[in-house]
C-alpha atoms as a PDB file:
ATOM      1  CA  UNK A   1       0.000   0.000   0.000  1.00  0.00           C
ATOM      2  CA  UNK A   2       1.266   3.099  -0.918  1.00  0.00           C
ATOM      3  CA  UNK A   3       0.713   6.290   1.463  1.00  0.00           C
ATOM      4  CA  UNK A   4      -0.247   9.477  -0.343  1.00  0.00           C
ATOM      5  CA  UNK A   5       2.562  11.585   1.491  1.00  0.00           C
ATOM      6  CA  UNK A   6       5.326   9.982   0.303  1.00  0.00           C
ATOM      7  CA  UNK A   7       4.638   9.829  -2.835  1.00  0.00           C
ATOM      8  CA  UNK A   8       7.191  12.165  -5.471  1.00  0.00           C
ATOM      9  CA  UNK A   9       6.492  15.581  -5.892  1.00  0.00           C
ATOM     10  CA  UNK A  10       6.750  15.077  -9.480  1.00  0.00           C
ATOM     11  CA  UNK A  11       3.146  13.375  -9.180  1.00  0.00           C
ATOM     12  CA  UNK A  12       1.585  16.514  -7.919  1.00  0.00           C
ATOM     13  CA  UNK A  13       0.623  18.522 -10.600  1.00  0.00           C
ATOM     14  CA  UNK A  14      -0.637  15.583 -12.644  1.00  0.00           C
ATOM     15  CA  UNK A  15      -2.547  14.427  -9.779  1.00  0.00           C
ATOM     16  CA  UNK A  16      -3.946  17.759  -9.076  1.00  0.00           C
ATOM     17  CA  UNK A  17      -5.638  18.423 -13.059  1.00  0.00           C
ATOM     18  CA  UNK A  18      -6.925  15.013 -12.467  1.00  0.00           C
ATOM     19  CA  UNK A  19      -8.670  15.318  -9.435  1.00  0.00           C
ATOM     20  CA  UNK A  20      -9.534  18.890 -11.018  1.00  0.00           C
ATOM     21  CA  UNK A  21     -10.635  17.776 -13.940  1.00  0.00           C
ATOM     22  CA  UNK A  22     -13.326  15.070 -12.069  1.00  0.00           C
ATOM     23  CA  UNK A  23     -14.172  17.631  -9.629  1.00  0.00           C
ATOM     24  CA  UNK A  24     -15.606  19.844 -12.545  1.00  0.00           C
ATOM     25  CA  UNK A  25     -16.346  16.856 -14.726  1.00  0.00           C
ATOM     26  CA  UNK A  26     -18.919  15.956 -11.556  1.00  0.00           C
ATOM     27  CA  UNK A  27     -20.501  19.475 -10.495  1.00  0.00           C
ATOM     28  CA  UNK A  28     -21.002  19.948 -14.343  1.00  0.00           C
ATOM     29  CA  UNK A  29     -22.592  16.620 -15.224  1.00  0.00           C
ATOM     30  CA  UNK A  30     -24.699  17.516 -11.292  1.00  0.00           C
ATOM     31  CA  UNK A  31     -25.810  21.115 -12.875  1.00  0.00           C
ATOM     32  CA  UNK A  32     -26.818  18.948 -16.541  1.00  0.00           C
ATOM     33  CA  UNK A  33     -28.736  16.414 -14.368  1.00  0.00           C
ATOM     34  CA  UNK A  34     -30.915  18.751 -12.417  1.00  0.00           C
ATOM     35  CA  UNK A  35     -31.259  21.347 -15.787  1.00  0.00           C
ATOM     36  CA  UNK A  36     -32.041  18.457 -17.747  1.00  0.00           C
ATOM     37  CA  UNK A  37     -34.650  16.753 -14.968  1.00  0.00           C
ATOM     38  CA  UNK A  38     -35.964  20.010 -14.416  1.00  0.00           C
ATOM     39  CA  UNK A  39     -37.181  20.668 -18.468  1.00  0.00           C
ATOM     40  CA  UNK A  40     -38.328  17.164 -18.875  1.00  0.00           C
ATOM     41  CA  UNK A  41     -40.689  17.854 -15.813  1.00  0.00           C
ATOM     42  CA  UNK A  42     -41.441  21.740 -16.450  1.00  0.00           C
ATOM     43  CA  UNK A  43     -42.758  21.554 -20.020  1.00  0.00           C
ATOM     44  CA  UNK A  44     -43.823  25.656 -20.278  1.00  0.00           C
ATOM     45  CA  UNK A  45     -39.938  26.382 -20.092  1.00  0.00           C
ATOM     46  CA  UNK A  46     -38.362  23.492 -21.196  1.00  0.00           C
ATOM     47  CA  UNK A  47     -36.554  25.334 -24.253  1.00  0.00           C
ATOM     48  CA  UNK A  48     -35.105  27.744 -21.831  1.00  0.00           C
ATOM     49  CA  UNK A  49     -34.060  24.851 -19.570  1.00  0.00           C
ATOM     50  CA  UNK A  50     -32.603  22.323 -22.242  1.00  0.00           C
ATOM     51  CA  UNK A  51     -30.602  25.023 -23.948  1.00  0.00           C
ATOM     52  CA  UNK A  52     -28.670  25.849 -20.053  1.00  0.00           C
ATOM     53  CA  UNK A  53     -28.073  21.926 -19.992  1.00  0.00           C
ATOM     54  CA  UNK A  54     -26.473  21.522 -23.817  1.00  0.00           C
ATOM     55  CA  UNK A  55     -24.411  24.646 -22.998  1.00  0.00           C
ATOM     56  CA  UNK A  56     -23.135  23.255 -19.471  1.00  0.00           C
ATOM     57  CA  UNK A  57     -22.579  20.262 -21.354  1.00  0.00           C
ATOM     58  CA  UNK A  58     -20.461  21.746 -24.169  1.00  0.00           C
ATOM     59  CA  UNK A  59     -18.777  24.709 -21.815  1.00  0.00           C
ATOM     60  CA  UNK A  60     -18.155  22.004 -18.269  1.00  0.00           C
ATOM     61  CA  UNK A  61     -18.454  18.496 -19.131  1.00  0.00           C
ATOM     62  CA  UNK A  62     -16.934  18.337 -22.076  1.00  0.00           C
ATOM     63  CA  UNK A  63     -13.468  20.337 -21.405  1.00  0.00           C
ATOM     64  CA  UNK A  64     -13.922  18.765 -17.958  1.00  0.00           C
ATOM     65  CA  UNK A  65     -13.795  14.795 -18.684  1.00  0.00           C
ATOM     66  CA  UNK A  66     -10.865  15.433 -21.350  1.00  0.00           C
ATOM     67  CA  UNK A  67      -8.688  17.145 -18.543  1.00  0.00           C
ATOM     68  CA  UNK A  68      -9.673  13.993 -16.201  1.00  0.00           C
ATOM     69  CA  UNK A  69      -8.801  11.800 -18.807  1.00  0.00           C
ATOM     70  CA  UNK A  70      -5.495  13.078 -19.878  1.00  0.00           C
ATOM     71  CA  UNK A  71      -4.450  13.498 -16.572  1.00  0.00           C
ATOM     72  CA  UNK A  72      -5.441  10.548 -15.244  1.00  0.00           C
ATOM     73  CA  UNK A  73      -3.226   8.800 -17.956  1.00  0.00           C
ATOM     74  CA  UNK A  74      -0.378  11.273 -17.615  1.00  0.00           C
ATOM     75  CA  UNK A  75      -0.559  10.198 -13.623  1.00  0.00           C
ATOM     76  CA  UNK A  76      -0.964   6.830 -14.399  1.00  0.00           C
ATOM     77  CA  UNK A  77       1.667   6.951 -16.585  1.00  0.00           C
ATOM     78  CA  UNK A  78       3.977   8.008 -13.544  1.00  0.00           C
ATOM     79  CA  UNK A  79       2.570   5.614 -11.260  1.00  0.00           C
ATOM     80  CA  UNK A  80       2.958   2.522 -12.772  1.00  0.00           C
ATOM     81  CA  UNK A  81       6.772   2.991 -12.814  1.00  0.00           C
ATOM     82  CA  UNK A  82       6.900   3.005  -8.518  1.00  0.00           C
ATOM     83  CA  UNK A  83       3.918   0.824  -7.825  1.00  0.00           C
ATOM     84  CA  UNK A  84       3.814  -2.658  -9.694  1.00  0.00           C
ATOM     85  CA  UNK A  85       0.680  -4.346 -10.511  1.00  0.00           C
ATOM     86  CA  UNK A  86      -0.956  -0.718 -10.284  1.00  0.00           C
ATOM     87  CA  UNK A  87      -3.363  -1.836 -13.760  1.00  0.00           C
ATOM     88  CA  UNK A  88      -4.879  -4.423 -11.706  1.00  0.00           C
ATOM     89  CA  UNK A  89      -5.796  -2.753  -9.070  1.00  0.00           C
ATOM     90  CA  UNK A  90      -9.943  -2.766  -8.790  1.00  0.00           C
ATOM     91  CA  UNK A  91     -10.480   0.685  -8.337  1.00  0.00           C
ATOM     92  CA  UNK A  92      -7.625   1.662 -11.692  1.00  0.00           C
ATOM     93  CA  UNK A  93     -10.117  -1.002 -13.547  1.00  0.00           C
ATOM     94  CA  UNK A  94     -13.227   0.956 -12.352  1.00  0.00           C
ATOM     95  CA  UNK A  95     -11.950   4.187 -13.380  1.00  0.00           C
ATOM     96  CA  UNK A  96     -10.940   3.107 -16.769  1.00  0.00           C
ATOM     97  CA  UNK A  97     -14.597   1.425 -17.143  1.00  0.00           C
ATOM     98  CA  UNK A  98     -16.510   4.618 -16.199  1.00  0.00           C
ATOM     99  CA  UNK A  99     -14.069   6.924 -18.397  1.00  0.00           C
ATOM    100  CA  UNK A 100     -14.277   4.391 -21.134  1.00  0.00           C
ATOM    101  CA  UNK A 101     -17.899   4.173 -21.247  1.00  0.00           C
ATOM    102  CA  UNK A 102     -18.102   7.756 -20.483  1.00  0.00           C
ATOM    103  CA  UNK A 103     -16.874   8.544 -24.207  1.00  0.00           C
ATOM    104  CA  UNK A 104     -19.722   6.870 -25.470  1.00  0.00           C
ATOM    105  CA  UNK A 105     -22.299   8.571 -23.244  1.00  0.00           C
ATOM    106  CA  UNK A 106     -21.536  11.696 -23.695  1.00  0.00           C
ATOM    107  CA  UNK A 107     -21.632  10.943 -27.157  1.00  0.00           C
ATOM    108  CA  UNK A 108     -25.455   9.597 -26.889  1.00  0.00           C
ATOM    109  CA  UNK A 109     -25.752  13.141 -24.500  1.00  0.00           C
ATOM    110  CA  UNK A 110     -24.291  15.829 -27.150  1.00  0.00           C
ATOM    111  CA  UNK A 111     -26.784  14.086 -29.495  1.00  0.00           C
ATOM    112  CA  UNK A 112     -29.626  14.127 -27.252  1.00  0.00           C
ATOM    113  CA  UNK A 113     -28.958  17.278 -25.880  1.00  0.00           C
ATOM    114  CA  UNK A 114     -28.680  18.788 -29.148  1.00  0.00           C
ATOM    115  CA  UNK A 115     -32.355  17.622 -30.695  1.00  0.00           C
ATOM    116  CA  UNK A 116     -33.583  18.268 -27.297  1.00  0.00           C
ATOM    117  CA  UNK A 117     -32.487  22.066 -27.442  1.00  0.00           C
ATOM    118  CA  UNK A 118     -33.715  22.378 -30.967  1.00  0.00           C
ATOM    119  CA  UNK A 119     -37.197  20.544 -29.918  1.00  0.00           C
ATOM    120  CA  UNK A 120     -37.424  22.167 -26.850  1.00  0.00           C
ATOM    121  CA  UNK A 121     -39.235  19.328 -25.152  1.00  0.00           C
ATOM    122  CA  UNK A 122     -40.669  15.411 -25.804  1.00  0.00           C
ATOM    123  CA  UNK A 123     -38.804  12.397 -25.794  1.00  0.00           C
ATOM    124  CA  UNK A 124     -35.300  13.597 -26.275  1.00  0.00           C
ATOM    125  CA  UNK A 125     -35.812  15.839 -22.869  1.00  0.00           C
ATOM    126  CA  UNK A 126     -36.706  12.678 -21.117  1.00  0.00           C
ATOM    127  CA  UNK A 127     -33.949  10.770 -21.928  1.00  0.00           C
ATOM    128  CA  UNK A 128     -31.458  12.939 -22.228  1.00  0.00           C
ATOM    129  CA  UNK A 129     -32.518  13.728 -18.811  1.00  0.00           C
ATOM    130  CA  UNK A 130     -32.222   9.547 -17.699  1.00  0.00           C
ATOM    131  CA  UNK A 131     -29.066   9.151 -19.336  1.00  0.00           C
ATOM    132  CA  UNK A 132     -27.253  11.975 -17.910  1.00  0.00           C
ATOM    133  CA  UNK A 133     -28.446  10.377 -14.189  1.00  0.00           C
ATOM    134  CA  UNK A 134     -27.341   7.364 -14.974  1.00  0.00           C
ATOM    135  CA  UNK A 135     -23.392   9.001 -16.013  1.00  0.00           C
ATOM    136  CA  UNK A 136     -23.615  10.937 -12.845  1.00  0.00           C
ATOM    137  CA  UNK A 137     -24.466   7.658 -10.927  1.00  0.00           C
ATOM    138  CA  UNK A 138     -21.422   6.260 -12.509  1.00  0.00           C
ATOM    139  CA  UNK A 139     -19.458   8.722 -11.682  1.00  0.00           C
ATOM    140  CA  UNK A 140     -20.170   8.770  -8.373  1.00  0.00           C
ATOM    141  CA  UNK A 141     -19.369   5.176  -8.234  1.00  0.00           C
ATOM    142  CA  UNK A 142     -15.862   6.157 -10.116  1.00  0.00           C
ATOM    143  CA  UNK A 143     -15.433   8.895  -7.128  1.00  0.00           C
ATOM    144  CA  UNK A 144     -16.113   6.283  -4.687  1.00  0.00           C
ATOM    145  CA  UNK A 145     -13.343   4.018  -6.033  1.00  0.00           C
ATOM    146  CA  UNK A 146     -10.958   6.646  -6.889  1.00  0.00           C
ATOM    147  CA  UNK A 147     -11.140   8.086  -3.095  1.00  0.00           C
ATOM    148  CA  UNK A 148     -11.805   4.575  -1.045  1.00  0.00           C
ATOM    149  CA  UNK A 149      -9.567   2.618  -2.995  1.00  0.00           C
ATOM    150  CA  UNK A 150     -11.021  -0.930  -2.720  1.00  0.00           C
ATOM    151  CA  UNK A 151      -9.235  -3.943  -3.395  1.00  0.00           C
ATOM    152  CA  UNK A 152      -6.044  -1.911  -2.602  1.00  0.00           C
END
């Protein structure tokens, strides 16, 4: 088991736009969950509301789960040098499942949110408003791994 604190300064900043780049990649899929809930459920403004969620989604999630991903390799990258037998570590595999998987959901969300914006409303609303709760349920399962380390 490896202790955070003595770990080499050289994994830092890599570490840090990681953890950055989930932090944001989190609060922004959070803000496209509620949005997105919110005009599937409120019909009278649900142009308004789908055209906040396809922005957050292009301005925060996007930008967001490329930094994550980058870093995480560029820290992984670093890692795997000092620790052996890092890629079979449960919560590395859980990571790479939910960012792996994550490419192709927010592929199905651009989509979605795109003809939802330009619909303003119906079935595109509802699921793009499913599918981005069942990312964020991911990724809080990815944060739960990433932070608890099980199978350690």
């Amino acid at each position: 088991m490896t202790i955070a604190v003595l770990r080499p300064h050289s994994w830092d900043f890599p570490l840090f736009l990681h953890v950055l780049g989930a932090t944001l990649l989190f609060g922004g899929m959070l803000t496209v969950t509620v949005v997105g809930i919110a005009a599937w459920r409120r019909r009278d403004v649900a142009g308004l509301l789908t055209g906040v969620a396809f922005r957050t989604f292009l301005i925060v999630v996007i930008p967001a789960f490329v930094l994550m991903r980058v870093a995480a390799e560029w820290i992984l990258s670093r890692e795997k040098d000092q620790i052996p037998g890092l890629d079979n570590k449960t919560w590395v595999g859980i990571g790479f499942i939910v960012s792996d998987a994550g490419v192709l959901v927010l592929i199905a969300l651009g989509i979605l949110g795109y003809f939802s914006k330009r619909r303003g409303g119906g079935f595109t609303t509802a699921a793009f408003a499913v599918l981005s709760t069942v990312y964020l349920c991911a990724l809080a399962v990815a944060w739960f791994a990433m932070s608890g380390k099980p199978g350690a």
